[in-house]
PDB file of N, CA and C in Angstrom:
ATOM      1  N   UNK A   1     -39.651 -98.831  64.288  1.00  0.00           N
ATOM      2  CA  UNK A   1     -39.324 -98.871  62.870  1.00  0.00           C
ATOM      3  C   UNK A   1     -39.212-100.326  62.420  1.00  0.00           C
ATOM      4  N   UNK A   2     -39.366-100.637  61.089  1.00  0.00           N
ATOM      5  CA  UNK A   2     -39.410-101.987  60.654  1.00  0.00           C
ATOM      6  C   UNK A   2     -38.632-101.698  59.073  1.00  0.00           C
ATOM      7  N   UNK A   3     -37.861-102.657  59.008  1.00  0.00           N
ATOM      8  CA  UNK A   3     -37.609-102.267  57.403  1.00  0.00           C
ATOM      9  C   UNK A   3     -38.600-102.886  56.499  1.00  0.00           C
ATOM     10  N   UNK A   4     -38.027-102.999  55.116  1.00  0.00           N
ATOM     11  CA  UNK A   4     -39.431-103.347  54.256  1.00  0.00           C
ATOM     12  C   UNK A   4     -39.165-104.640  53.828  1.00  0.00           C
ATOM     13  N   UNK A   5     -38.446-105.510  54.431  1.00  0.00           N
ATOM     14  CA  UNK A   5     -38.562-106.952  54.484  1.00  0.00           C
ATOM     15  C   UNK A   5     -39.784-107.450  55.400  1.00  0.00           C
ATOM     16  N   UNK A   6     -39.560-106.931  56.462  1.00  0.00           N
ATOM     17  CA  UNK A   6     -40.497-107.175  57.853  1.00  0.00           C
ATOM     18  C   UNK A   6     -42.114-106.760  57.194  1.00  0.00           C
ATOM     19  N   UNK A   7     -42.039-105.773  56.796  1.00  0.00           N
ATOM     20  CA  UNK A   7     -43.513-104.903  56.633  1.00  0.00           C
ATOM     21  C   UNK A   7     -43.975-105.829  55.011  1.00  0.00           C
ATOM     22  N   UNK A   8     -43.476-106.215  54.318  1.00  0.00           N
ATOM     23  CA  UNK A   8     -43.506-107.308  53.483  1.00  0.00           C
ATOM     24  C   UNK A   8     -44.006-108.563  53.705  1.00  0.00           C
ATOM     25  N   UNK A   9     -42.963-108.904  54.726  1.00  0.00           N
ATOM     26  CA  UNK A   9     -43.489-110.407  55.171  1.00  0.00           C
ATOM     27  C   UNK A   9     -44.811-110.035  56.223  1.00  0.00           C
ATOM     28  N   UNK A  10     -45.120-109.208  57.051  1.00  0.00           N
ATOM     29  CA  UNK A  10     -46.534-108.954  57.555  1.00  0.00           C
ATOM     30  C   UNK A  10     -47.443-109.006  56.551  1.00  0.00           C
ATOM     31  N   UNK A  11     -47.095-108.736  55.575  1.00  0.00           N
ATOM     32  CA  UNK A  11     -48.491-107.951  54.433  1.00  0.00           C
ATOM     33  C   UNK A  11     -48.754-109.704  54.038  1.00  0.00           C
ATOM     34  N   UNK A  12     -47.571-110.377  53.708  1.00  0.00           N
ATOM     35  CA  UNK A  12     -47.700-111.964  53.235  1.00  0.00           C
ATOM     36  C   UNK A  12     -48.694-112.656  53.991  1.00  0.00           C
ATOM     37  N   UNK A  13     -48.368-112.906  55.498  1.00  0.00           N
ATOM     38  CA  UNK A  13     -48.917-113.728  56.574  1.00  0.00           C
ATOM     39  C   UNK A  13     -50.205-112.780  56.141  1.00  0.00           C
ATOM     40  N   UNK A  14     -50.321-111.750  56.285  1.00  0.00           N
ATOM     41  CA  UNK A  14     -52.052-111.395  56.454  1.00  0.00           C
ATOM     42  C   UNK A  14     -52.912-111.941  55.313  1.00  0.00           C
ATOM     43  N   UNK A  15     -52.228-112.080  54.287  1.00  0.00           N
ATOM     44  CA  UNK A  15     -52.775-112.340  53.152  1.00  0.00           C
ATOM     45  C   UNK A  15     -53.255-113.878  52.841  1.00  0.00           C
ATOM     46  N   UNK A  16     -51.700-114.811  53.777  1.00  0.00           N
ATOM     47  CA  UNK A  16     -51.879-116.029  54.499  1.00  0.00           C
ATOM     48  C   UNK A  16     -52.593-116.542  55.118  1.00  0.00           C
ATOM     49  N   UNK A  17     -52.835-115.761  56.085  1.00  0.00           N
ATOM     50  CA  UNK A  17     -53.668-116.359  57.293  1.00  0.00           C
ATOM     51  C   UNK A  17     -55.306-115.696  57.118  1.00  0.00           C
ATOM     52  N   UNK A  18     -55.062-113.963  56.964  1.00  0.00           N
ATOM     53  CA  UNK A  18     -56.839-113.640  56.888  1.00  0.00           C
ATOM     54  C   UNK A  18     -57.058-113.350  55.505  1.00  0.00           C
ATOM     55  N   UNK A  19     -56.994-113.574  54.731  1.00  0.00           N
ATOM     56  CA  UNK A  19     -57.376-112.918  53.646  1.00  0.00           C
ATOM     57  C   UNK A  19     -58.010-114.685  52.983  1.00  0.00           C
ATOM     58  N   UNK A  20     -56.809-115.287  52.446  1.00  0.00           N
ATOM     59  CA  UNK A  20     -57.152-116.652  51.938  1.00  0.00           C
ATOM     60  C   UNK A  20     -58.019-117.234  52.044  1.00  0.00           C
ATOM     61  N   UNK A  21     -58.389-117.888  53.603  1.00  0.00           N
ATOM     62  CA  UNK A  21     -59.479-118.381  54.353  1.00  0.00           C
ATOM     63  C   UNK A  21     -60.607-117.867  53.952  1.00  0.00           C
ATOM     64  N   UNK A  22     -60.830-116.721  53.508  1.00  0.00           N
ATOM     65  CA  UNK A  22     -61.994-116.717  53.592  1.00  0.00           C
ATOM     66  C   UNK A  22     -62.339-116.053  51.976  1.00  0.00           C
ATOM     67  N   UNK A  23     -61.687-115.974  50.782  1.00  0.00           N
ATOM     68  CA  UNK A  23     -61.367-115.673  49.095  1.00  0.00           C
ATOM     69  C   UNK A  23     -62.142-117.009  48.716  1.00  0.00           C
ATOM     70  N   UNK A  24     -62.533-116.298  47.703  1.00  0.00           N
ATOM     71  CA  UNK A  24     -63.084-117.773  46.846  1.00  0.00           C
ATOM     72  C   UNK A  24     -63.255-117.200  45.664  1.00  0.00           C
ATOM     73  N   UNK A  25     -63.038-118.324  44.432  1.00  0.00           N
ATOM     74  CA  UNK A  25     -63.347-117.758  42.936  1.00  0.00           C
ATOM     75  C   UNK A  25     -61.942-116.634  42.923  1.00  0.00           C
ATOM     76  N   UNK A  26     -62.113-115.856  41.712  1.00  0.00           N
ATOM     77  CA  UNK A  26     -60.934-115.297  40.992  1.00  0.00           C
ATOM     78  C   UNK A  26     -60.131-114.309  42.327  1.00  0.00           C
ATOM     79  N   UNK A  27     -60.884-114.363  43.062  1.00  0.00           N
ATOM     80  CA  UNK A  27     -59.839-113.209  44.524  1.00  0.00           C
ATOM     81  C   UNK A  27     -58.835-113.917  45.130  1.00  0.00           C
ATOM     82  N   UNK A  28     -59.355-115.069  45.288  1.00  0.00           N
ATOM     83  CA  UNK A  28     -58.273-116.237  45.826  1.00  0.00           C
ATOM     84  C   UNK A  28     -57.630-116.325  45.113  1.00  0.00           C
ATOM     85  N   UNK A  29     -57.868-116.306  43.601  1.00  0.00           N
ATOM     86  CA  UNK A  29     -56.403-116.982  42.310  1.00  0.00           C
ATOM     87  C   UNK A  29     -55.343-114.969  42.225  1.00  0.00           C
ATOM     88  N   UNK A  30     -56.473-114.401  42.602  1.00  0.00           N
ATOM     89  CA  UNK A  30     -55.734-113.072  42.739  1.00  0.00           C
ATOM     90  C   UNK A  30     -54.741-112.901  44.162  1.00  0.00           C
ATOM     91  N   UNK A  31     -55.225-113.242  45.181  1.00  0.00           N
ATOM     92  CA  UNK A  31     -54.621-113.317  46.438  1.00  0.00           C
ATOM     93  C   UNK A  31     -53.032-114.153  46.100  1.00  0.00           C
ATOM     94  N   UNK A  32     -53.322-115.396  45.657  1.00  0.00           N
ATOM     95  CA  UNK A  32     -52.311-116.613  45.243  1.00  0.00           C
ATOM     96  C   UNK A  32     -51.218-115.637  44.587  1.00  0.00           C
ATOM     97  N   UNK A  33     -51.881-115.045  43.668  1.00  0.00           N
ATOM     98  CA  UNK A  33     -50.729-114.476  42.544  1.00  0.00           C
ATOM     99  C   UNK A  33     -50.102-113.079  43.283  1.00  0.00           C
ATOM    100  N   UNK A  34     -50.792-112.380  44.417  1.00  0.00           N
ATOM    101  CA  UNK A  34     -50.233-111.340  45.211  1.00  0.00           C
ATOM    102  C   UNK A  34     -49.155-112.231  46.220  1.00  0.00           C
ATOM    103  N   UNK A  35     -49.907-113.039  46.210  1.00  0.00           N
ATOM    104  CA  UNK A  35     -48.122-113.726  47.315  1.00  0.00           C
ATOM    105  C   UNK A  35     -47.416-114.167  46.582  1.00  0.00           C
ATOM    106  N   UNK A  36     -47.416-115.031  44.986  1.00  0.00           N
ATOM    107  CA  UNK A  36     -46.390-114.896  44.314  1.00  0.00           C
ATOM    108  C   UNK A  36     -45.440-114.104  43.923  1.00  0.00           C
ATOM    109  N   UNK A  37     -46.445-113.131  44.218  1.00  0.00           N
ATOM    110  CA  UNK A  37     -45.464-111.843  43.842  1.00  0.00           C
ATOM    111  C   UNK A  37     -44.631-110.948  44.856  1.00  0.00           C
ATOM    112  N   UNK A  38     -44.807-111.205  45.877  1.00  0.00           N
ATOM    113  CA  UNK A  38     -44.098-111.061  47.029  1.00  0.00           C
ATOM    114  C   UNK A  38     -43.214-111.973  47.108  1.00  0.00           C
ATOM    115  N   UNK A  39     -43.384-113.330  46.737  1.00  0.00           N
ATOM    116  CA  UNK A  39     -42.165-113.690  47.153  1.00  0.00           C
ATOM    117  C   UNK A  39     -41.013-113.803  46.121  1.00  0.00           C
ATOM    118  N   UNK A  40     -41.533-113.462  45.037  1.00  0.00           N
ATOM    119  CA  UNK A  40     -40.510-113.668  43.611  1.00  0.00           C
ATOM    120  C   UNK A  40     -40.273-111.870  43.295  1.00  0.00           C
ATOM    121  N   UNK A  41     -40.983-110.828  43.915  1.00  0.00           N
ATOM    122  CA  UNK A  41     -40.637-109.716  43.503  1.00  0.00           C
ATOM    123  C   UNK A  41     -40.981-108.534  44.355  1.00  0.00           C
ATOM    124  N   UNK A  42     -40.698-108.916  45.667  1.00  0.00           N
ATOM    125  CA  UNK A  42     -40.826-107.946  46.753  1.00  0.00           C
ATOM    126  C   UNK A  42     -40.020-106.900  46.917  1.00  0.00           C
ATOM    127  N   UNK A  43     -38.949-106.557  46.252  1.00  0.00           N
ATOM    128  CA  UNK A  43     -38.858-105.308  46.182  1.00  0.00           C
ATOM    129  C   UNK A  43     -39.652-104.052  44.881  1.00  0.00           C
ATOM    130  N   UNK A  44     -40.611-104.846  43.944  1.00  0.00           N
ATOM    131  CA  UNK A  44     -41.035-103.848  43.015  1.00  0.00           C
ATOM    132  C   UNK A  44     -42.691-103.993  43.913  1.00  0.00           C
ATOM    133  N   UNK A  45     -42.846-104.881  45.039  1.00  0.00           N
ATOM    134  CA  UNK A  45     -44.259-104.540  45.674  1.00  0.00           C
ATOM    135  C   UNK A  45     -43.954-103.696  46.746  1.00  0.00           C
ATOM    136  N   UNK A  46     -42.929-103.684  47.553  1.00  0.00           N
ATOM    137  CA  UNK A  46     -42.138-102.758  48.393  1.00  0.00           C
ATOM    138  C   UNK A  46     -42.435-101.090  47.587  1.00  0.00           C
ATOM    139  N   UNK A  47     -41.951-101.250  46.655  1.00  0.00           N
ATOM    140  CA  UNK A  47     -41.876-100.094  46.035  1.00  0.00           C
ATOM    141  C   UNK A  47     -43.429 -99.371  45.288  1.00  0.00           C
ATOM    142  N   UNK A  48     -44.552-100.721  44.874  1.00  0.00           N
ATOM    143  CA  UNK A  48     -46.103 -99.857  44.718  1.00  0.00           C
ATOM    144  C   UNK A  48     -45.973 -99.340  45.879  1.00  0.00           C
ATOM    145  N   UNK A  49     -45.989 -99.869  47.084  1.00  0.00           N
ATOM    146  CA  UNK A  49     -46.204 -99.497  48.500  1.00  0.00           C
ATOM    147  C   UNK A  49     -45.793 -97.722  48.457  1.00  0.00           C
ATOM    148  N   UNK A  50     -44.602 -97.623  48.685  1.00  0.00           N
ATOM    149  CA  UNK A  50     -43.984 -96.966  49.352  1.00  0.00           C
ATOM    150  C   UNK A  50     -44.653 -95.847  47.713  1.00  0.00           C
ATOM    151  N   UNK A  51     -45.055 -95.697  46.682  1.00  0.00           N
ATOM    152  CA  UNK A  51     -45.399 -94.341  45.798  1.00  0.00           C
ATOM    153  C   UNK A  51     -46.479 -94.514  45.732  1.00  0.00           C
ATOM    154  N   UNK A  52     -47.308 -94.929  46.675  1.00  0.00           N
ATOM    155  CA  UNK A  52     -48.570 -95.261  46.870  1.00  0.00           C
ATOM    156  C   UNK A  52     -49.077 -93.234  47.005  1.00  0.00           C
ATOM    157  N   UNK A  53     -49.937 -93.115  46.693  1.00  0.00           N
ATOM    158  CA  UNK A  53     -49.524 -91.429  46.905  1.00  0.00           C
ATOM    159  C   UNK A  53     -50.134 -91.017  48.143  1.00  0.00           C
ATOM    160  N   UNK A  54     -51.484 -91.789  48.851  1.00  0.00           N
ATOM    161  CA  UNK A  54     -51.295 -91.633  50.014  1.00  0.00           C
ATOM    162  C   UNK A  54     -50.164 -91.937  51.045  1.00  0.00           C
ATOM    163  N   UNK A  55     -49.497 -93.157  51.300  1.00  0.00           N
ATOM    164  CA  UNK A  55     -48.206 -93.506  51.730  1.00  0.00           C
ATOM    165  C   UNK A  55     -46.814 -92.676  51.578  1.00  0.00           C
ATOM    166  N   UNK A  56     -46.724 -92.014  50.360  1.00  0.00           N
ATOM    167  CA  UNK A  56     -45.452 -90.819  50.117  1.00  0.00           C
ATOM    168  C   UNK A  56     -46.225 -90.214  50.686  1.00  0.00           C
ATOM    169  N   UNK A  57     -47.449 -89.521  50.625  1.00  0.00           N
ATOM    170  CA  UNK A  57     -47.636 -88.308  51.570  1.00  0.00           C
ATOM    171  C   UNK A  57     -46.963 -88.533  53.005  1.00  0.00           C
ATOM    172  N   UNK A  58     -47.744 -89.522  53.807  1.00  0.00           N
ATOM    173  CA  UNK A  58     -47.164 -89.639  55.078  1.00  0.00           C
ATOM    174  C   UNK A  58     -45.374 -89.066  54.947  1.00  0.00           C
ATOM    175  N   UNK A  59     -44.816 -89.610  54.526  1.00  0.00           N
ATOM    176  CA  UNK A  59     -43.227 -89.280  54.847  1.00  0.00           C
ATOM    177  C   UNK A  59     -43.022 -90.125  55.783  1.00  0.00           C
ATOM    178  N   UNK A  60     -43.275 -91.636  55.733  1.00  0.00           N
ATOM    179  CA  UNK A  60     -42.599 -92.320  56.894  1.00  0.00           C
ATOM    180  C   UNK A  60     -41.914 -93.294  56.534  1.00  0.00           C
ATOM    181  N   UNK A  61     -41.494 -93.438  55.171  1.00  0.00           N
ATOM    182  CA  UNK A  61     -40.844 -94.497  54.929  1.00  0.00           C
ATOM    183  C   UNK A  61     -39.126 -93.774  54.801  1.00  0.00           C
ATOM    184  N   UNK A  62     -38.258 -93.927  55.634  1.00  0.00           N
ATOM    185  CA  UNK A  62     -37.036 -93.212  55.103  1.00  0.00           C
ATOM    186  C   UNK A  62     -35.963 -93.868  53.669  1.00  0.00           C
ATOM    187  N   UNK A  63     -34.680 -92.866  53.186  1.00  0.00           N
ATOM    188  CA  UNK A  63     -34.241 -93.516  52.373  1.00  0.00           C
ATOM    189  C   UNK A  63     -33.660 -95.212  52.529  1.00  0.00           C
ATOM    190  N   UNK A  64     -33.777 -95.414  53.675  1.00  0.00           N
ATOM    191  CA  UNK A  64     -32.873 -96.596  53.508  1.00  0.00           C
ATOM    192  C   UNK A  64     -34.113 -97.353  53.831  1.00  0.00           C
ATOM    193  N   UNK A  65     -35.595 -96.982  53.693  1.00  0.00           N
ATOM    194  CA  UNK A  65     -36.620 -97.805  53.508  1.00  0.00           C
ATOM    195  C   UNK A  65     -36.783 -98.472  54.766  1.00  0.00           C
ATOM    196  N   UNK A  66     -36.914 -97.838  55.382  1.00  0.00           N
ATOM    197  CA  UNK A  66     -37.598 -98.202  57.092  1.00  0.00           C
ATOM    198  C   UNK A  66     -38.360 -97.575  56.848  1.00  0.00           C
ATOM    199  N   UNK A  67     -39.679 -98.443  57.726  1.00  0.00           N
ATOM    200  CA  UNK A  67     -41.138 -97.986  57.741  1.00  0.00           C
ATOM    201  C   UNK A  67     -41.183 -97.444  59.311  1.00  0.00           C
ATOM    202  N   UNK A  68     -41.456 -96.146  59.537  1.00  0.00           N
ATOM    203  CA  UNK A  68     -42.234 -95.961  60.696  1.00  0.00           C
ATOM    204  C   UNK A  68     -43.372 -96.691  61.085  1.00  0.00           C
ATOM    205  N   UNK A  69     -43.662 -97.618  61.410  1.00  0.00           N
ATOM    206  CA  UNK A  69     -44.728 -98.494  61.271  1.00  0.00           C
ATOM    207  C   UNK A  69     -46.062 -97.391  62.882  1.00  0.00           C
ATOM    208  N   UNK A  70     -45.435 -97.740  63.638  1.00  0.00           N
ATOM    209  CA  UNK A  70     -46.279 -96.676  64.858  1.00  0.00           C
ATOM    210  C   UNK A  70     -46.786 -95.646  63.813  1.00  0.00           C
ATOM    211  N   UNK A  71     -46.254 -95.179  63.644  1.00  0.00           N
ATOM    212  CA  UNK A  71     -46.565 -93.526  62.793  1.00  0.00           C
ATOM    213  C   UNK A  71     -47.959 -94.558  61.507  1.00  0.00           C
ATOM    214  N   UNK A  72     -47.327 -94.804  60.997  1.00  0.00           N
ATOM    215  CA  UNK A  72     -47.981 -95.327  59.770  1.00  0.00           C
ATOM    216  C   UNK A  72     -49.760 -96.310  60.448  1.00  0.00           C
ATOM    217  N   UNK A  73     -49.373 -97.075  61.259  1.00  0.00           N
ATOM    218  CA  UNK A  73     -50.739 -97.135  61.954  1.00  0.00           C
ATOM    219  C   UNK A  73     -51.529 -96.911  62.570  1.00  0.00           C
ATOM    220  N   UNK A  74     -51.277 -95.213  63.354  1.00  0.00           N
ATOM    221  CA  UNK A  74     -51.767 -94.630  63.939  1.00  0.00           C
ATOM    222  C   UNK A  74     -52.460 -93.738  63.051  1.00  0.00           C
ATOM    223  N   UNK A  75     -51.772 -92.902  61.943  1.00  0.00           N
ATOM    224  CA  UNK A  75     -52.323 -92.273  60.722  1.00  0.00           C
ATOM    225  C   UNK A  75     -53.049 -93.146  60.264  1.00  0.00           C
ATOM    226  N   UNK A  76     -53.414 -94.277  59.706  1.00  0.00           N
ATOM    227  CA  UNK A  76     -53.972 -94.978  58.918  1.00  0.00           C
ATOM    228  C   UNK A  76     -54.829 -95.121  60.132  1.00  0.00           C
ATOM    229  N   UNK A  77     -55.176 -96.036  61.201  1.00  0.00           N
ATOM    230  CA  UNK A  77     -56.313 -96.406  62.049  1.00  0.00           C
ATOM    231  C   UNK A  77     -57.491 -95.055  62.274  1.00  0.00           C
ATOM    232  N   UNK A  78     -56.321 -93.562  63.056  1.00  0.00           N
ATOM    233  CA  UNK A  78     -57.288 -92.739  63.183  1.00  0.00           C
ATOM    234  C   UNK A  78     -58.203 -92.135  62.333  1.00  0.00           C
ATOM    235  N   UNK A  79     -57.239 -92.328  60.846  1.00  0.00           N
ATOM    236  CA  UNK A  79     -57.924 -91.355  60.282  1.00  0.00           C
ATOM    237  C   UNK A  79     -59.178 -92.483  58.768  1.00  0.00           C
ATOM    238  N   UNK A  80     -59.410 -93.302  58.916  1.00  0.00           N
ATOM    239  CA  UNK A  80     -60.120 -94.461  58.301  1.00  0.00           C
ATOM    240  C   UNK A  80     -61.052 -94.390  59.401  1.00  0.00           C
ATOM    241  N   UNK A  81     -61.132 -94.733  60.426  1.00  0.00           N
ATOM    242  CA  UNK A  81     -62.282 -94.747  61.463  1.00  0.00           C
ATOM    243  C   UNK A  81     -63.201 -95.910  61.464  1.00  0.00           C
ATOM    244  N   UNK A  82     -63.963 -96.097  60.892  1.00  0.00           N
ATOM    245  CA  UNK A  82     -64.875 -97.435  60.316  1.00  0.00           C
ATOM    246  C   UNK A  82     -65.066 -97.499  58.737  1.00  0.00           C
ATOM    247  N   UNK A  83     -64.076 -96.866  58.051  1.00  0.00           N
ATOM    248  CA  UNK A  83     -64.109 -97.358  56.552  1.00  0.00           C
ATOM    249  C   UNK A  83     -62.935 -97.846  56.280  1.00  0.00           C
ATOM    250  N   UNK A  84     -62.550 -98.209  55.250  1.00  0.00           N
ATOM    251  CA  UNK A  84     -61.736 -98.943  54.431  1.00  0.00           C
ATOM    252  C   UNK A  84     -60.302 -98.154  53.901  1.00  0.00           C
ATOM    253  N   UNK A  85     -59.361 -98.324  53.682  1.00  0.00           N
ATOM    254  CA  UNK A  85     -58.594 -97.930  52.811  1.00  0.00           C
ATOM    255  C   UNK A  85     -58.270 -98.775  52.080  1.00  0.00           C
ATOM    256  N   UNK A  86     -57.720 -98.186  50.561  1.00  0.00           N
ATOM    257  CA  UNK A  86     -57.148 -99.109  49.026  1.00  0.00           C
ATOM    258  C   UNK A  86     -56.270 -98.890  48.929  1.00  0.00           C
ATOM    259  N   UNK A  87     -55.527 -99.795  49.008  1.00  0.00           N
ATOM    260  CA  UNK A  87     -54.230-100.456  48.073  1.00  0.00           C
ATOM    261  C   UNK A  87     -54.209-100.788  46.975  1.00  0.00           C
ATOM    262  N   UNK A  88     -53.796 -99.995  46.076  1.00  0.00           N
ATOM    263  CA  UNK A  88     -53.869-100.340  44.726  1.00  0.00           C
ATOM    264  C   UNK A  88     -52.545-101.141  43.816  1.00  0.00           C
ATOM    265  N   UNK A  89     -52.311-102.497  43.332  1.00  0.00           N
ATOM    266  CA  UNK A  89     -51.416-102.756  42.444  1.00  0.00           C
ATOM    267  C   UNK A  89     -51.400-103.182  41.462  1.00  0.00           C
ATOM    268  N   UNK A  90     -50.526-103.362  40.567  1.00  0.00           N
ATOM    269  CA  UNK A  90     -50.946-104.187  39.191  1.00  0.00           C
ATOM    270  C   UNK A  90     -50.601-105.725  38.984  1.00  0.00           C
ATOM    271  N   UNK A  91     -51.501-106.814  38.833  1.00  0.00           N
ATOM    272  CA  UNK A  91     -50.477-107.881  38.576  1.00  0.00           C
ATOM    273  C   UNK A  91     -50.949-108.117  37.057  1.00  0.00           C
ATOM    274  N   UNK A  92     -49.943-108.389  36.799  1.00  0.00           N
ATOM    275  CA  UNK A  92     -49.931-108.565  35.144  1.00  0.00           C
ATOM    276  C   UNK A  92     -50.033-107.287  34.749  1.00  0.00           C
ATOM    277  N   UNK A  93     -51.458-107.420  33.265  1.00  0.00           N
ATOM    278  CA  UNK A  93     -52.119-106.227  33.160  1.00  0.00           C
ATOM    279  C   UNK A  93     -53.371-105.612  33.745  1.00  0.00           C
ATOM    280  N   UNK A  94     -53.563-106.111  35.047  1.00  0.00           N
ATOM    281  CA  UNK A  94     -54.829-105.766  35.674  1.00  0.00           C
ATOM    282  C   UNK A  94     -54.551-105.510  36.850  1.00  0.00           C
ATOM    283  N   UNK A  95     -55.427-104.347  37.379  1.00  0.00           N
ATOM    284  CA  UNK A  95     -55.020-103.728  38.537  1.00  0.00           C
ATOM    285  C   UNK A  95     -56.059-104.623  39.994  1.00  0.00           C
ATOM    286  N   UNK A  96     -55.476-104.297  40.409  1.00  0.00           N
ATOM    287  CA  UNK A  96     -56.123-105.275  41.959  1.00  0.00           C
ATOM    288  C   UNK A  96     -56.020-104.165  43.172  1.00  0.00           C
ATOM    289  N   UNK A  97     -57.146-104.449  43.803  1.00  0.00           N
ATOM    290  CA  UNK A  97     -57.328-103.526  45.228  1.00  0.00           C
ATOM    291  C   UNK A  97     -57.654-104.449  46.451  1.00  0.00           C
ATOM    292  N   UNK A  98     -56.151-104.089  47.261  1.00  0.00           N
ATOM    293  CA  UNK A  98     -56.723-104.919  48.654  1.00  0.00           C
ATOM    294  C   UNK A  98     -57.224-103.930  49.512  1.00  0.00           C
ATOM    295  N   UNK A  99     -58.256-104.091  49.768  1.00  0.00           N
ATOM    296  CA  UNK A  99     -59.061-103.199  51.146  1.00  0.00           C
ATOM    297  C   UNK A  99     -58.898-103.114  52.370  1.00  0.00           C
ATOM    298  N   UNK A 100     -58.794-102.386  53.303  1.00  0.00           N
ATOM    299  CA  UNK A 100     -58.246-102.736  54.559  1.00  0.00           C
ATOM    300  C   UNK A 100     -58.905-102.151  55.788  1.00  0.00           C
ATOM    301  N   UNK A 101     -59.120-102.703  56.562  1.00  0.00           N
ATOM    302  CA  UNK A 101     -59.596-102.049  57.929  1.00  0.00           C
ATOM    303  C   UNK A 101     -58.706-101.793  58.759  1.00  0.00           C
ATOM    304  N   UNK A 102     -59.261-100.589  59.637  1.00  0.00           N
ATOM    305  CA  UNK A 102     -58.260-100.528  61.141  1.00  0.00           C
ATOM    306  C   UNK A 102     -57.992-101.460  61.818  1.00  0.00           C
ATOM    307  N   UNK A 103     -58.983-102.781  61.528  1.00  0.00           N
ATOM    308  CA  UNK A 103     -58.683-104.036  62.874  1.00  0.00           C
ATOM    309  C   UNK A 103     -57.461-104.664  61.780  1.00  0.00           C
ATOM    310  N   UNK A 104     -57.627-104.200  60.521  1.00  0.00           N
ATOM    311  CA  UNK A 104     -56.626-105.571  59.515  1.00  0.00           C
ATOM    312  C   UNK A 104     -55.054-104.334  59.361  1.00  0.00           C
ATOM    313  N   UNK A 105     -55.096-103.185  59.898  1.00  0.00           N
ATOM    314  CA  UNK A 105     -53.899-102.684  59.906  1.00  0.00           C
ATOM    315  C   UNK A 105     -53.756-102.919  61.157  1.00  0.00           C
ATOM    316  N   UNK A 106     -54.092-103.256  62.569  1.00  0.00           N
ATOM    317  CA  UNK A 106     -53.714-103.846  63.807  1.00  0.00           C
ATOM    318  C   UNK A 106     -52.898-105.178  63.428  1.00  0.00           C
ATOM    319  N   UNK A 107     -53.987-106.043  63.012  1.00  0.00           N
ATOM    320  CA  UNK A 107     -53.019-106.930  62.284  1.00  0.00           C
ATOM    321  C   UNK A 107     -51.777-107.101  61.719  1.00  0.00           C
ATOM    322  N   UNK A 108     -51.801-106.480  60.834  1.00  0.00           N
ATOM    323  CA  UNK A 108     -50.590-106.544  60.393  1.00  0.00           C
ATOM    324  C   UNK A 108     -49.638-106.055  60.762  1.00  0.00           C
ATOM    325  N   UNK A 109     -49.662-104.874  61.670  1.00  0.00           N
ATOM    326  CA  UNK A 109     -48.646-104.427  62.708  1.00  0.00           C
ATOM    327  C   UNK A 109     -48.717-105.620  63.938  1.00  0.00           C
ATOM    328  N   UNK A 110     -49.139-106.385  64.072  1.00  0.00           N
ATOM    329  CA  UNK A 110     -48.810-107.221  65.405  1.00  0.00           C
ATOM    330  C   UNK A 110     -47.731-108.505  64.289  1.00  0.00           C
ATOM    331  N   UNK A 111     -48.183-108.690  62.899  1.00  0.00           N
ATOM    332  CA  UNK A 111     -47.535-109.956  62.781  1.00  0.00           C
ATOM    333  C   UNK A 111     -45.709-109.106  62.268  1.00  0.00           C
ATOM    334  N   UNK A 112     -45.880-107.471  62.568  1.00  0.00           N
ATOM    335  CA  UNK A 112     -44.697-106.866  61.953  1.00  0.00           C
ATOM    336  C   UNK A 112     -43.425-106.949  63.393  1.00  0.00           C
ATOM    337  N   UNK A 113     -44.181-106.979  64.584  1.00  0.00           N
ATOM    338  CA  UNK A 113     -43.662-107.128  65.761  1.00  0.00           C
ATOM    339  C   UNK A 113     -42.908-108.562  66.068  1.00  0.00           C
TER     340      UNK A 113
END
């Protein structure tokens, strides 16, 4: 289990380390403004997360907002396979989608460890 500080600050570093590096043009000024917003308002990105309506389906986030993270990347890896899943949020008035692979939810469960 991880609470949603931890699973927060993973989502940051990934966004830090793999995502940035390799953004250019308005994804990067979008990326920039997704870690601004994590760090000035991580509990209302905590919270897209968690009513994400695939994510409430799972049932792994409990009330006091621990993430089953095992559970949560085992569902997410097996069942994506070689496609993508979306994350959908809003910054400002425009919605943004980070995409994700099974190797980039490995990821982010190793930087949650």
């Amino acid at each position: 289990m991880a609470n949603k500080e931890q699973l927060i600050k993973a989502i940051y570093r990934f966004i830090d380390n793999d995502m940035l590096p390799k953004a250019e043009g308005n994804y990067k000024i979008i990326l920039g403004i997704a870690k601004a917003a994590i760090n000035h308002k991580s509990d209302k990105v905590f919270e897209a997360i968690k009513n994400n309506s695939i994510i409430s389906m799972f049932d792994i986030i409990d009330k006091e907002d621990n993430v089953d993270v095992d559970a949560l990347c085992k569902i997410l890896t097996d069942g994506m396979g070689s496609n993508e899943f979306t994350l959908s949020f809003k910054v400002f008035t425009s919605t943004f989608d980070m995409h994700f692979s099974a190797a980039d939810i490995q990821t982010i469960k190793r930087y949650i460890m």
